[in-house]
Protein backbone atom coordinates (compact mmCIF):
# COMPACT_ATOMS: atom_id res chain seq x y z
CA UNK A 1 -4.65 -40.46 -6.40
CA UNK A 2 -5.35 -40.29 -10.33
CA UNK A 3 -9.00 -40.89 -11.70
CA UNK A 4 -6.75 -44.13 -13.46
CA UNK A 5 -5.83 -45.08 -9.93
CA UNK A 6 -2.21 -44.00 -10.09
CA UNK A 7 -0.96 -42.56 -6.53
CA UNK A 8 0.42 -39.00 -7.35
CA UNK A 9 3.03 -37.97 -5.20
CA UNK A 10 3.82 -34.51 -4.56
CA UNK A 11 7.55 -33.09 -4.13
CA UNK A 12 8.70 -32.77 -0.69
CA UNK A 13 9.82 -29.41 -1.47
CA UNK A 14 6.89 -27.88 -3.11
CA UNK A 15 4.89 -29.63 -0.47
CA UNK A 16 6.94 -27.58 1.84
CA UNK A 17 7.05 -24.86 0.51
CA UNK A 18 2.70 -24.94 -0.58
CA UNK A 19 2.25 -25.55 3.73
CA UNK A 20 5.08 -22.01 4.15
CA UNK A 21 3.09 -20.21 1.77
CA UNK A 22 -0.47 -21.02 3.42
CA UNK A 23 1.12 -20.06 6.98
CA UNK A 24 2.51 -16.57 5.88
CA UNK A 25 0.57 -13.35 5.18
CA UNK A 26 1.98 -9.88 5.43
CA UNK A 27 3.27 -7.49 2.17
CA UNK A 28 3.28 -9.62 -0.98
CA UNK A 29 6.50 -8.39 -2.72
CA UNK A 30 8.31 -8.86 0.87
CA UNK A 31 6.61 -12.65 1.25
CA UNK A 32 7.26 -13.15 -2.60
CA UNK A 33 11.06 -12.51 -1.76
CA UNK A 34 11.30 -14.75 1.40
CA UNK A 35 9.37 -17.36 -0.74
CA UNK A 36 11.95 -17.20 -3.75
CA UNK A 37 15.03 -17.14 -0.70
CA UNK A 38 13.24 -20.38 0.81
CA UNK A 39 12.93 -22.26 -3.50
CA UNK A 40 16.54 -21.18 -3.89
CA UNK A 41 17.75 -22.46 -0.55
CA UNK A 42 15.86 -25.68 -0.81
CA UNK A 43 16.49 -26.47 -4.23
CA UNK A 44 20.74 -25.95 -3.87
CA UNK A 45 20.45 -28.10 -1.08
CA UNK A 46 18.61 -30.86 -2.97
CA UNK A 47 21.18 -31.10 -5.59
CA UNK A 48 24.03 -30.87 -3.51
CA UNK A 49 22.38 -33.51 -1.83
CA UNK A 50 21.90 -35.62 -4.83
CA UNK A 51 25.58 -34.50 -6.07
CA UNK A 52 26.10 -37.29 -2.66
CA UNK A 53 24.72 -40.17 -4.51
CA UNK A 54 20.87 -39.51 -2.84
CA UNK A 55 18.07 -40.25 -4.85
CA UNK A 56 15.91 -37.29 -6.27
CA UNK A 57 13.51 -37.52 -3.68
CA UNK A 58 15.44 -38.39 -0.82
CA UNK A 59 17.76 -35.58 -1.89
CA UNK A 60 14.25 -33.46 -1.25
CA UNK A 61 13.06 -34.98 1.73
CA UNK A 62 16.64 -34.64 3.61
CA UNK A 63 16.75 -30.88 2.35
CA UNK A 64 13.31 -30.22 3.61
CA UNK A 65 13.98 -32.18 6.81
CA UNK A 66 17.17 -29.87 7.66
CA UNK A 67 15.07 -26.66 6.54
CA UNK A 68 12.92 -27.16 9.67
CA UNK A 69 9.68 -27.86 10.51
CA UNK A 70 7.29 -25.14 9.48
CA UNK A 71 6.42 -24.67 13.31
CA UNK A 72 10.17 -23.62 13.44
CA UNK A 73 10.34 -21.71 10.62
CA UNK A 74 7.29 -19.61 9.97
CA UNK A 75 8.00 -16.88 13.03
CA UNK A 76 11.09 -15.75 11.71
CA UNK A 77 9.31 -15.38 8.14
CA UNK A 78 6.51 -14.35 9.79
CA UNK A 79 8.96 -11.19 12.12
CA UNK A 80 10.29 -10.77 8.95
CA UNK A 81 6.98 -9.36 7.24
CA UNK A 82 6.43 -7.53 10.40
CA UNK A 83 9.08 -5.61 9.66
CA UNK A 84 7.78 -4.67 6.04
CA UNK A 85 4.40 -4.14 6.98
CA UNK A 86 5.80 -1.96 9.76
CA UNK A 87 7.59 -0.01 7.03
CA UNK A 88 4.38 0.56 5.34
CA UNK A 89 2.31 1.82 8.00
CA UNK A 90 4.87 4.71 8.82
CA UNK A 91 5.14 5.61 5.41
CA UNK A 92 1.13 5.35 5.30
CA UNK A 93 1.07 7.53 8.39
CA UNK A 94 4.18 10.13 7.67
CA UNK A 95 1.64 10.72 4.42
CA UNK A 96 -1.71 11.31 6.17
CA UNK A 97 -0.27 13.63 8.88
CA UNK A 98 1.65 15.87 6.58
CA UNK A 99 -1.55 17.15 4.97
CA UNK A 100 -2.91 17.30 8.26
CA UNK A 101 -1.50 20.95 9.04
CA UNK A 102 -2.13 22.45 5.79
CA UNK A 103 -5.99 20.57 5.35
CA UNK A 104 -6.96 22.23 8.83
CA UNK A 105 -4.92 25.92 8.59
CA UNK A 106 -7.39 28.47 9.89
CA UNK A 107 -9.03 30.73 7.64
CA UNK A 108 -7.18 29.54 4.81
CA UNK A 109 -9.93 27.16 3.46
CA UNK A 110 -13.63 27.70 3.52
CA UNK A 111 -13.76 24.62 5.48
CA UNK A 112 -12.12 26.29 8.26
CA UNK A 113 -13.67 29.27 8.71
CA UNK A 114 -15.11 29.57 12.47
CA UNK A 115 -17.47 32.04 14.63
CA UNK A 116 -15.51 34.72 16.40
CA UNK A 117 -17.33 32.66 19.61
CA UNK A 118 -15.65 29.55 18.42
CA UNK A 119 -11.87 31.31 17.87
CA UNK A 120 -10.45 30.34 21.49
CA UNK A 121 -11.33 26.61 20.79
CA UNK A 122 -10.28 26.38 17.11
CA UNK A 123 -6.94 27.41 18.41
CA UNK A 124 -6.83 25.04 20.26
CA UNK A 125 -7.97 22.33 18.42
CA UNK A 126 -5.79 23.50 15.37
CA UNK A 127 -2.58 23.69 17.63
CA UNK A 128 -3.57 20.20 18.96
CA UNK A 129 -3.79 18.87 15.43
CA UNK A 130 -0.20 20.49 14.74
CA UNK A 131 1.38 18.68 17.90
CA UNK A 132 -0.19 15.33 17.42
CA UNK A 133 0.69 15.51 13.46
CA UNK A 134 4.30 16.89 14.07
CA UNK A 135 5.20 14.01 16.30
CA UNK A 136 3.18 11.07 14.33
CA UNK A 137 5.62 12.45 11.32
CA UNK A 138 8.65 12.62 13.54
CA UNK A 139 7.75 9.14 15.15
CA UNK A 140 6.69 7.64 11.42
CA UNK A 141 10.57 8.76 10.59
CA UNK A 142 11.76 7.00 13.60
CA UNK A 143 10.23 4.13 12.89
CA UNK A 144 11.69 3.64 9.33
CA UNK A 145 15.05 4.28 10.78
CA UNK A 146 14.23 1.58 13.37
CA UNK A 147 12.92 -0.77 10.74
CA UNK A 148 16.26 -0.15 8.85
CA UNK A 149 19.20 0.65 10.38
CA UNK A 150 17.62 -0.35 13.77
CA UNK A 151 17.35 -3.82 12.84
CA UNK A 152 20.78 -4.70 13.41
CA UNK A 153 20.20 -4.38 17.11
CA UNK A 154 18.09 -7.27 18.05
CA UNK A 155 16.14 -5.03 20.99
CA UNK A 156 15.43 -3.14 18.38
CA UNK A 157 14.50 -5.77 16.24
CA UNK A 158 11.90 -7.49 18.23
CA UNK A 159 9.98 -4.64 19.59
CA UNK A 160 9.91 -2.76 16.23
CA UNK A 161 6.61 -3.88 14.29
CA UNK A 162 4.41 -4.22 18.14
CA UNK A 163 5.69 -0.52 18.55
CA UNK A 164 4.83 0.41 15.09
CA UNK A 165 1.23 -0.33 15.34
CA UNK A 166 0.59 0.97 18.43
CA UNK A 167 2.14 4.12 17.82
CA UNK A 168 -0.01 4.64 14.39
CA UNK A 169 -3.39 3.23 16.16
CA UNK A 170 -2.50 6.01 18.92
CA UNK A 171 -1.62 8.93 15.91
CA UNK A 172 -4.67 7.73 14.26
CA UNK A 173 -7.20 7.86 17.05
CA UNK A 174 -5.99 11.15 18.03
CA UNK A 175 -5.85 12.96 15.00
CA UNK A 176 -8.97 11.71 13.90
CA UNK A 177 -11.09 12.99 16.78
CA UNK A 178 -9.75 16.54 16.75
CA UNK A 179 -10.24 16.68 13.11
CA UNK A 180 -13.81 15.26 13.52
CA UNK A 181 -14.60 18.28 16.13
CA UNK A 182 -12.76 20.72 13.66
CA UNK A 183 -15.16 19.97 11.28
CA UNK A 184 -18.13 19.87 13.33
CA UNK A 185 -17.74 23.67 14.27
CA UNK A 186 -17.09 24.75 10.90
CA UNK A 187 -19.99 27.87 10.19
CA UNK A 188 -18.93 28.94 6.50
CA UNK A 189 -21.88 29.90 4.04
CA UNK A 190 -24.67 27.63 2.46
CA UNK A 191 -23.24 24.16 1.08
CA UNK A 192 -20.06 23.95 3.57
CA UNK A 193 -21.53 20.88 5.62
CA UNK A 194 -21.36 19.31 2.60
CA UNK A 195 -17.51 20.25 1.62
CA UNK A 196 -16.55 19.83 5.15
CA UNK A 197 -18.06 16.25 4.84
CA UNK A 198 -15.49 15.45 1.86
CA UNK A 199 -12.44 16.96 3.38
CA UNK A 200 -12.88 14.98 6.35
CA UNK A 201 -13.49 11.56 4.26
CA UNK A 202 -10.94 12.01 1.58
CA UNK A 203 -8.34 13.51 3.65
CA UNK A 204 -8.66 12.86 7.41
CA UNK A 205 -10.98 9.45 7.51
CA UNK A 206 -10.19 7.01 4.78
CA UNK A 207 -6.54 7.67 5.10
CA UNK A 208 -6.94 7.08 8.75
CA UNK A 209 -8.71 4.00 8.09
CA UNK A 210 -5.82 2.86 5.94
CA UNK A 211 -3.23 3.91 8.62
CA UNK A 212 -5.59 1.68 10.69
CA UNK A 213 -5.72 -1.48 8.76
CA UNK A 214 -2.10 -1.65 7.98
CA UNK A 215 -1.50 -1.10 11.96
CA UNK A 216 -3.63 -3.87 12.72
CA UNK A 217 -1.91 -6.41 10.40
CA UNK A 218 1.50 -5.22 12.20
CA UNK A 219 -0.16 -6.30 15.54
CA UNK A 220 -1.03 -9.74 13.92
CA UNK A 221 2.27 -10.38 12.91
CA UNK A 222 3.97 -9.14 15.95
């Protein structure tokens, strides 16, 4: 109602569309596209709907009402942005773990220079790191393929953004720890706490925590 006591009432189809809106959250260029699909769609079906002899607004109410009710309608919007935000987070996470190998090479960097006592478990932790980022890469590729191309098979389809995050989450957690104890037994001269410090922040934790964030959205729209 007006401050002149005039009862303002709101489209059905913005109305609509305002309570889609609210319910969705995921990538914003992918839930800006599904929101301009759901105007178009709505709006062609009001005026074909008034092209019938309907009024204007029960032209809007009868295109809303065969629409569906948002309970209806919001998962498959909602899968939908899954899908994207899956798509991110293997991007995200092919781009962390193909620094991964050359951040942590041994003896290249100052960073990584060990203790001869320390050689037989650097190896080991810097083939670890190899594995682990060689498959998060190959899976991160897998999953785009599945997020594209896979999506015509409905299996496929409906397991793809759970998968996704779980996968990354796993990649994440396991990457993260071996990098942590690479860094932790790095003996270079005076000042190289301090560089290891950075290396693992800017290249091993914060993109992690990224890879992280995006995975956990994925799980909330699974």
């Amino acid at each position: 109602m007006s401050s002149h006591g005039t009862v303002v009432v709101q489209d059905p189809v913005e109305s609509y569309l305002t309570g889609l809106s609210r319910a969705l959250h995921g990538p914003r260029r992918r839930k800006a596209d599904l929101m301009a699909e759901a105007r178009d769609s709505l709006v062609d079906a009001t005026e074909a709907f008034e092209a019938d002899g309907l009024s204007p607004r029960e032209a809007a109410e009868r295109a809303v009402e065969d629409f569906g009710d948002l309970a209806e309608v919001v998962p498959g919007y909602r899968s939908e942005l899954g899908i994207a935000q899956g798509r991110r987070t293997a991007i995200l996470l092919f781009a962390v773990m193909i620094a991964q190998p050359i951040v942590w090479l041994e003896n290249t960097w100052s960073w990584t220079q060990h203790p001869d006592s320390d050689i037989a478990v650097v190896a080991i932790l810097n083939q670890l790191v190899q594995v682990v980022g060689t498959l998060s890469m190959v899976g991160s590729v897998l999953v785009l393929i599945a997020t594209g191309l896979g999506l015509r098979y409905p299996v496929v389809r409906e397991r793809a953004t759970r998968l996704t995050a779980q996968f990354a989450l796993s990649s994440c957690v396991l990457v993260g720890c071996v990098g942590l104890m690479l860094a932790s037994i790095s003996t270079v001269a005076e000042g190289s706490g301090v560089e290891a410090l950075f290396v693992v922040s800017g290249f091993l934790l914060i993109p992690l925590l990224l890879v992280s964030r995006s995975a956990h959205r994925c799980l909330r729209l699974a």
